[in-house]
Protein backbone atom coordinates (compact mmCIF):
# COMPACT_ATOMS: atom_id res chain seq x y z
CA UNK A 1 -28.76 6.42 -7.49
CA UNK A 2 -26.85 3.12 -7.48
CA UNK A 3 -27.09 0.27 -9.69
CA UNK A 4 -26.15 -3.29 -8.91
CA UNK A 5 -24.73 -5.53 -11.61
CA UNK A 6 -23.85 -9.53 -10.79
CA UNK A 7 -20.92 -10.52 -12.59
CA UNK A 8 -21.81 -15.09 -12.89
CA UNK A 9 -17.99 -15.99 -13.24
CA UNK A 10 -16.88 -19.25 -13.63
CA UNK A 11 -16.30 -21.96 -10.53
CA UNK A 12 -13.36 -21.82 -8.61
CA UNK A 13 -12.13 -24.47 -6.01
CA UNK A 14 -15.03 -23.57 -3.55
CA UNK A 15 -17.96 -23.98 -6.22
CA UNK A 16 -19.65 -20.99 -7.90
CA UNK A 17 -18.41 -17.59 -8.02
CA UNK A 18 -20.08 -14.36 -8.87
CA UNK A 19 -18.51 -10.71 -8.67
CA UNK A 20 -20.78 -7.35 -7.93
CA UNK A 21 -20.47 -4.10 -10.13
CA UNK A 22 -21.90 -0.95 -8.77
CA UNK A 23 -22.29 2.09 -10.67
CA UNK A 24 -23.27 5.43 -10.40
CA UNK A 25 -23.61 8.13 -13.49
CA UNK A 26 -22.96 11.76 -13.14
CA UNK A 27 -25.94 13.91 -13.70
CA UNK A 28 -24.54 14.67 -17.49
CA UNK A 29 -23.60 12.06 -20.43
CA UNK A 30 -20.17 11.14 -19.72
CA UNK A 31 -16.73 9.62 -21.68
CA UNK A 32 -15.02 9.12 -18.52
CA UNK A 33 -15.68 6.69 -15.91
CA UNK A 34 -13.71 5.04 -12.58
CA UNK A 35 -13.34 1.64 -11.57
CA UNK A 36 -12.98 1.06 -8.07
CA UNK A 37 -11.00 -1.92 -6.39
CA UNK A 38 -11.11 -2.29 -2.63
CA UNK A 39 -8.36 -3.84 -0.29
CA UNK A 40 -8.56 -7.05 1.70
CA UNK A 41 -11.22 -7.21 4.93
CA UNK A 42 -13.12 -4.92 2.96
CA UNK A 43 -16.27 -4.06 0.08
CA UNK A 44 -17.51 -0.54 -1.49
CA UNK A 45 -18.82 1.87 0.76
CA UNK A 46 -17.00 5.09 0.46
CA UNK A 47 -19.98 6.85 -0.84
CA UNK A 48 -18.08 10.28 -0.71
CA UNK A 49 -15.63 8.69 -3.36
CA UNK A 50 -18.43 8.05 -5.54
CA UNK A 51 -19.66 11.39 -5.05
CA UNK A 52 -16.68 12.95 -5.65
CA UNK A 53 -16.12 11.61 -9.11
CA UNK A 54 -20.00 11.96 -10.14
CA UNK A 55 -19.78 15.95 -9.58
CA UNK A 56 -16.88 16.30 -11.65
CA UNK A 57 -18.49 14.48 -14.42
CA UNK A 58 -16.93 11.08 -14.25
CA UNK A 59 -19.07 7.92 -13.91
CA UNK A 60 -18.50 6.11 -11.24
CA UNK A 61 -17.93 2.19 -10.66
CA UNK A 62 -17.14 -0.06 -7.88
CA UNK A 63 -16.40 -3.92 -8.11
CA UNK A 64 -16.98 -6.33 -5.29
CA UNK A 65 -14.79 -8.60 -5.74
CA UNK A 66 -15.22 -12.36 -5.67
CA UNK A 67 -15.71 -13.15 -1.89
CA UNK A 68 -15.80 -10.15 -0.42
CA UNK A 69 -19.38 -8.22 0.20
CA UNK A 70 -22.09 -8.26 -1.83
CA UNK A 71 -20.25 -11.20 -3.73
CA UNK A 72 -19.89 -13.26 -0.82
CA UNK A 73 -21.82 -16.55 -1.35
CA UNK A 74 -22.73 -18.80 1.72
CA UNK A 75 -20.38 -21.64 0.72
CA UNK A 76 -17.18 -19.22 0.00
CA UNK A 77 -14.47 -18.25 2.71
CA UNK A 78 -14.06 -14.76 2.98
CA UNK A 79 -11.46 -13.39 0.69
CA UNK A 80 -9.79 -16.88 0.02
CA UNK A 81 -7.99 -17.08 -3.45
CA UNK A 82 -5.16 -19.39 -4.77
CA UNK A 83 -4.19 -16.53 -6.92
CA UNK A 84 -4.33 -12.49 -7.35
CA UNK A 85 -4.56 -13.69 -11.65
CA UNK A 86 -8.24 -14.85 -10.34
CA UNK A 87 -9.59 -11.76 -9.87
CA UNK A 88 -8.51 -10.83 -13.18
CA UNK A 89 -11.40 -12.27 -14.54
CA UNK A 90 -14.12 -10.36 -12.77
CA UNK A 91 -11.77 -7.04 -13.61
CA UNK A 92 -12.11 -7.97 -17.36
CA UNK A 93 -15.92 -8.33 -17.36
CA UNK A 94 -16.10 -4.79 -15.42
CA UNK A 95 -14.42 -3.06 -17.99
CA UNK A 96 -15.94 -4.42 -20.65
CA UNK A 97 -18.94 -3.37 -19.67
CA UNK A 98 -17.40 -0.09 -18.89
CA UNK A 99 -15.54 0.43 -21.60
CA UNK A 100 -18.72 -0.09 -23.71
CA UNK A 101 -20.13 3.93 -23.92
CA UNK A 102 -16.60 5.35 -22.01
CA UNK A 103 -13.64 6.11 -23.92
CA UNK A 104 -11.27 7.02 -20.80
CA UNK A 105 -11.16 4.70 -17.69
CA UNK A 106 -8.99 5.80 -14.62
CA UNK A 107 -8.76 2.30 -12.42
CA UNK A 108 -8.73 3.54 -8.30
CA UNK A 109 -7.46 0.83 -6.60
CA UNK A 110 -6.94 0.15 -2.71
CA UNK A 111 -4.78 -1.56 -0.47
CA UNK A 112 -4.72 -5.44 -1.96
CA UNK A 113 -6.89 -3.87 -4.50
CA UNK A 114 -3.87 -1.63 -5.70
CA UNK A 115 -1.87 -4.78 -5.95
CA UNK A 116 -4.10 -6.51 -8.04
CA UNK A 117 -4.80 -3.58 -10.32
CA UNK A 118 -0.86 -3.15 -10.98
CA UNK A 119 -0.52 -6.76 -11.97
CA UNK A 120 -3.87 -6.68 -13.61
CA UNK A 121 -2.62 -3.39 -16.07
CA UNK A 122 0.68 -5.01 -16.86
CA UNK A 123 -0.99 -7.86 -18.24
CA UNK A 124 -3.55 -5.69 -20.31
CA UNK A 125 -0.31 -3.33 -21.69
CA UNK A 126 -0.77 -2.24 -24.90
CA UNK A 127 -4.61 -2.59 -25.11
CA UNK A 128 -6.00 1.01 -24.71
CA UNK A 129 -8.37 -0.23 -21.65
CA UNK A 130 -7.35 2.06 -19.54
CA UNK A 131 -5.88 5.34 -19.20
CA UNK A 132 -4.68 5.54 -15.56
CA UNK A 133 -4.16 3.97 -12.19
CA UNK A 134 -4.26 5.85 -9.04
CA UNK A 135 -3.50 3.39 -5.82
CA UNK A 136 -4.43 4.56 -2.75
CA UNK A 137 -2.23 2.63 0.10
CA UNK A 138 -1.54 -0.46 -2.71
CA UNK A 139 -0.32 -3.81 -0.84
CA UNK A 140 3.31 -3.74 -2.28
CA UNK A 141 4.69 -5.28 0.40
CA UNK A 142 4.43 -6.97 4.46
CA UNK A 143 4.51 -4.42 7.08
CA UNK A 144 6.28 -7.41 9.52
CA UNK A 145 9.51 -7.72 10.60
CA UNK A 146 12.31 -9.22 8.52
CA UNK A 147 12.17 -12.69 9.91
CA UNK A 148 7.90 -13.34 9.49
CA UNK A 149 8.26 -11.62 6.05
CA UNK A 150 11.29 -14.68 4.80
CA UNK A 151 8.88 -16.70 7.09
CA UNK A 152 6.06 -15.85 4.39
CA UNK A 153 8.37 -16.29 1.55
CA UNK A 154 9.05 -19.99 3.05
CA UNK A 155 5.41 -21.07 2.03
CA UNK A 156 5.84 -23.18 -0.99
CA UNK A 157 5.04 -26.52 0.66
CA UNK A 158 1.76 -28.32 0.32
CA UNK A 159 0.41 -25.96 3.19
CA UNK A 160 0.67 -22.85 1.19
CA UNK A 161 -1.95 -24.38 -0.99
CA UNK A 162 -4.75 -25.43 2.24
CA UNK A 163 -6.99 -23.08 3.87
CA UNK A 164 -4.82 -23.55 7.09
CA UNK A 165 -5.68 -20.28 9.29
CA UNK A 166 -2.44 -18.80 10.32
CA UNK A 167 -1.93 -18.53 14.11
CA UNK A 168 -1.11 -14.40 13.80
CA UNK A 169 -2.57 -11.70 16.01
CA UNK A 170 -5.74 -9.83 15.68
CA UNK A 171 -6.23 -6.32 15.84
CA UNK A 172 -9.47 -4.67 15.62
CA UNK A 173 -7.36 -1.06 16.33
CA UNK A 174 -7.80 -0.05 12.13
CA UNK A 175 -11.44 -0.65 12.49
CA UNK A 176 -12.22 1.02 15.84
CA UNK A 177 -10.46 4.55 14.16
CA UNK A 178 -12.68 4.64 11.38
CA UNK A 179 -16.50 2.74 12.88
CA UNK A 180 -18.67 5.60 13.67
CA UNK A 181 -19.59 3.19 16.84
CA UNK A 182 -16.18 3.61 18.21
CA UNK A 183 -15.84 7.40 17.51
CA UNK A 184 -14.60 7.35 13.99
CA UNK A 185 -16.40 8.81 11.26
CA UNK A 186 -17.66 5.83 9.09
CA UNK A 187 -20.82 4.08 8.79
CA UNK A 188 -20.42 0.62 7.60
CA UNK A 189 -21.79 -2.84 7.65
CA UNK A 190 -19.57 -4.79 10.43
CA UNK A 191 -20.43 -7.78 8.95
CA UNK A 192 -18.94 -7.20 5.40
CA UNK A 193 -15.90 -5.36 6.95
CA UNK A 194 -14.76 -6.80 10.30
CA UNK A 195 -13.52 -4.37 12.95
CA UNK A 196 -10.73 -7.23 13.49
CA UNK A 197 -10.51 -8.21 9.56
CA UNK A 198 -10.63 -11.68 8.53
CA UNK A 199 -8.74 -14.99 8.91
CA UNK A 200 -5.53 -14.92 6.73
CA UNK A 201 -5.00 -18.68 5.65
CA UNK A 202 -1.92 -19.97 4.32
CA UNK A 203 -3.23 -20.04 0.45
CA UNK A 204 -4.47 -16.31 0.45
CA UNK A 205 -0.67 -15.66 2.14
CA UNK A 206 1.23 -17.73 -0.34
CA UNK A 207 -0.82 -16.18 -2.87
CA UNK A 208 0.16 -12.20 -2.12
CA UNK A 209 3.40 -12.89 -1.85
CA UNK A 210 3.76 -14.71 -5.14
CA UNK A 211 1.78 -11.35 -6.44
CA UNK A 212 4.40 -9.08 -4.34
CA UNK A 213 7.51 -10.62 -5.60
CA UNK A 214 6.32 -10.43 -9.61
CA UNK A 215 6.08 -6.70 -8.94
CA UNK A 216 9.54 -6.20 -6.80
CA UNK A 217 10.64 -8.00 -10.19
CA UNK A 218 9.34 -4.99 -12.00
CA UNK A 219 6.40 -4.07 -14.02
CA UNK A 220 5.57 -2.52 -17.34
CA UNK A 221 2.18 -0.87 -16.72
CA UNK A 222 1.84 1.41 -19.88
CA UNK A 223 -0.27 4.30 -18.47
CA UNK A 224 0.56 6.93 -16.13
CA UNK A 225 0.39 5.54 -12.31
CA UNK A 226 -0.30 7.68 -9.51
CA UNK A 227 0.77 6.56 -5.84
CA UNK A 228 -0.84 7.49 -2.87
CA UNK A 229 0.61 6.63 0.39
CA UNK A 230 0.48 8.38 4.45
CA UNK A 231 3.40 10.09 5.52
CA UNK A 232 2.96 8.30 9.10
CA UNK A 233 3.76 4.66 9.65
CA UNK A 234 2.52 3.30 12.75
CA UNK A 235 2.70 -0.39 14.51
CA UNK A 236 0.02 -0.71 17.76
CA UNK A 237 -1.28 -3.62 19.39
CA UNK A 238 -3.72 -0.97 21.11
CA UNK A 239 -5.52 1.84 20.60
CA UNK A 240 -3.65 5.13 20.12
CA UNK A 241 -4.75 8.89 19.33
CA UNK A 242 -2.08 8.58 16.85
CA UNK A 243 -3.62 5.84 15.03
CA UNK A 244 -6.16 8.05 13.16
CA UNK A 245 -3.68 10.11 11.51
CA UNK A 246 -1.24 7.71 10.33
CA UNK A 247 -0.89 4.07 8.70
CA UNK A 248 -0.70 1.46 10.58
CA UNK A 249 -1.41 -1.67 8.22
CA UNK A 250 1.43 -1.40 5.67
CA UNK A 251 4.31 0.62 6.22
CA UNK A 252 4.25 3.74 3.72
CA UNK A 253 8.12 3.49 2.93
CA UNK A 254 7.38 0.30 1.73
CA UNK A 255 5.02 1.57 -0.87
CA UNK A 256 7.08 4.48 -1.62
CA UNK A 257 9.91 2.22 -2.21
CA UNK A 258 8.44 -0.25 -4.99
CA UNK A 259 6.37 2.13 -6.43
CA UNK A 260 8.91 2.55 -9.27
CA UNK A 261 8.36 -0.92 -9.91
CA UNK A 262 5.10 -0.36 -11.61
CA UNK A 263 5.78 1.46 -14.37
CA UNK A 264 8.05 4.07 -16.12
CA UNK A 265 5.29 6.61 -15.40
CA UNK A 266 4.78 7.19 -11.73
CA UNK A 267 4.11 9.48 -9.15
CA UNK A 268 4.23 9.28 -5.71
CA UNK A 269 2.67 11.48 -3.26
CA UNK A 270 2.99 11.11 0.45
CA UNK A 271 -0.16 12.28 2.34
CA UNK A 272 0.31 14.08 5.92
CA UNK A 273 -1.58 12.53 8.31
CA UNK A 274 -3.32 10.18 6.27
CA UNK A 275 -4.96 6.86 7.50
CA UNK A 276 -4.38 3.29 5.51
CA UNK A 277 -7.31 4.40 3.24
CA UNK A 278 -6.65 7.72 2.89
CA UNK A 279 -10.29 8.40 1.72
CA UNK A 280 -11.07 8.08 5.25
CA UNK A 281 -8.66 9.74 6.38
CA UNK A 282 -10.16 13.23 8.92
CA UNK A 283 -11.63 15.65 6.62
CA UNK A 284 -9.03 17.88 5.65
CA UNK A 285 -6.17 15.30 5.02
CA UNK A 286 -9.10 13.41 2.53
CA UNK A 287 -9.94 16.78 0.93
CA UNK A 288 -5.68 16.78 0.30
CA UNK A 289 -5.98 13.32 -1.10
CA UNK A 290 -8.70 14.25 -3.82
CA UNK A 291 -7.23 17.69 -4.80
CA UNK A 292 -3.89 15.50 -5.10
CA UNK A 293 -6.36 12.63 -7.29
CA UNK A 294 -7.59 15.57 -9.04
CA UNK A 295 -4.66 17.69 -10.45
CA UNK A 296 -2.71 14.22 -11.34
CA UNK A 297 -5.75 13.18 -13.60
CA UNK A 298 -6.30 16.42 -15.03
CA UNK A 299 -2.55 16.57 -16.35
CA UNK A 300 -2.00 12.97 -17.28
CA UNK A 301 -5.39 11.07 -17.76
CA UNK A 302 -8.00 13.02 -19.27
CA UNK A 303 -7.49 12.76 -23.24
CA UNK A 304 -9.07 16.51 -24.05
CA UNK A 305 -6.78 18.47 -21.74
CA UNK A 306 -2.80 19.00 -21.95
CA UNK A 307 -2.87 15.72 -24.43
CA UNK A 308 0.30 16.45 -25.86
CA UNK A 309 2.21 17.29 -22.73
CA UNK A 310 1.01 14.49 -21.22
CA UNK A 311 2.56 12.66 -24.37
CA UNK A 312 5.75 14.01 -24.02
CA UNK A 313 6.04 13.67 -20.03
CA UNK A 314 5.86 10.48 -20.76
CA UNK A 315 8.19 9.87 -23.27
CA UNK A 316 10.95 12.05 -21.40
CA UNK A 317 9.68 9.89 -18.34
CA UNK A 318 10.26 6.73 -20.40
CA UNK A 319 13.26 7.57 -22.02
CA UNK A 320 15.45 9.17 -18.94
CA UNK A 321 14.64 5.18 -17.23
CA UNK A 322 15.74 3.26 -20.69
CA UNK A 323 18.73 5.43 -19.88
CA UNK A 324 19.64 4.24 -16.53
CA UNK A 325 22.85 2.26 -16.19
């Protein structure tokens, strides 16, 4: 059903490096494939995704990133990068290979993941290698308070650039809503993905906010962008009923609020009851989520259907910003 692709990249500053592709073909010869981009603490697993594409004719792929699960190499600390830009690399091998027999690619991006793929699309502008971006829950910002988000922004010393673990508090709260062995619904490998997450050092920190503040700057992704965030923001220390119908890594104004920054194209959709990955979210907020996935791609991705009003969307998109004071 699944095939597994390693991606040798070359060494970083923790000694070899390889990235995973997964892929999965609909049942027909398709044009049109996804790329799929996890968040931080995390790996591929949302089968249902997968599935979801596959039946509408799409193929399906997933990349493990550098670090994170199936890529993770003995010697490597989980998730650790000096810079998003590395993951760039990996991202560029994926779509070649993709873009190989597929002439449309839709990147669906989450969490850090959506971060990444924002910055990764600006710098590819102008190529044709992809034809869309939806980001589920991107990382556009620090859900902390005002003081411990300049307190971030005040790592430019030598110890923004060491693997020094940051003293913050763990939470395994996001886990224990979705881990079928805590009553979610979800059936994944603990040791890939964490209930509590992993370690945030100072370099991976320093690193995502460098990434953060080149998109508050403003980006000039070239393809339409579709943004996915909860309606419910949510900060717990412990568990909740509420937390499994609401956000509570990121705050979803947040998101809302820089997702202009991508692009001249974008749409933002706030989900009701969603979860941080709203893919996970309880069945009938997901099954909102994919009919919202769904009737964005079908009116401004797919290249046989409503072509030309997709063109001129986006010109009258384009041209009422140029126009801004």
């Amino acid at each position: 059903m699944y095939e597994i692709t390693v991606l040798p990249m070359p060494d970083d500053f923790e000694g070899e490096v390889v990235a995973t592709l997964v892929s999965r073909r609909a049942e027909t010869a398709s044009r049109r494939a996804v790329l799929y981009l996890h968040g931080f603490t995390d790996y591929f697993f949302q089968d249902h995704l997968a599935e979801h594409y596959v039946q509408r004719g799409i193929d399906f792929y997933a990349l493990d990133l550098r670090k994170y699960g199936r890529s993770l190499l003995p010697h490597q600390t989980r998730g650790l990068i000096r810079s998003v830009t590395e993951y760039f690399a990996e991202i560029d091998e994926a779509v070649r290979i993709i873009r190989r027999d597929h002439d449309e690619l839709t990147v669906n991006a989450h969490s850090t993941g959506g971060l990444v793929a924002a910055l990764w699309a600006d710098r590819v502008r102008g190529r044709g290698l992809v034809q869309g971006l939806v980001l589920n829950s991107p990382f556009f910002d620090l859900n902390v308070p005002t003081p411990l988000r300049l307190a971030a922004d005040l790592l430019k010393t030598p110890l923004s650039y060491t693997k020094w673990v940051l003293p913050l508090p763990s939470s395994d709260v996001y886990g224990r809503t979705l881990h079928r062995s805590h009553g979610g619904e979800w059936d994944y490998d603990l040791e890939l993905k964490p209930l509590g997450g992993f370690s945030v050092h100072a370099m991976w920190l320093a690193a995502i906010r460098r990434a953060q503040r080149r998109l508050h700057a403003g980006l000039s992704v070239d393809v339409p962008v579709l943004v996915l965030a909860s309606a419910n923001g949510l900060r717990v220390r412990d568990f909740v009923p509420e937390a499994r119908s609401a956000d509570i890594v990121l705050d979803p104004r947040h998101i809302a609020r820089w997702s202009t920054s991508v692009g001249p194209h974008v749409t933002c959709v706030r989900i009701q009851d969603g979860v941080h990955d709203l893919v996970l979210s309880a069945e009938p907020v997901r099954k909102q989520v994919f009919a919202e996935m769904d009737r964005w791609m079908e009116a401004f991705v797919h290249q046989d259907a409503h072509q030309d009003v997709h063109q001129d969307v986006h010109q009258g998109v384009h041209q009422g910003n140029e126009k801004r004071p």
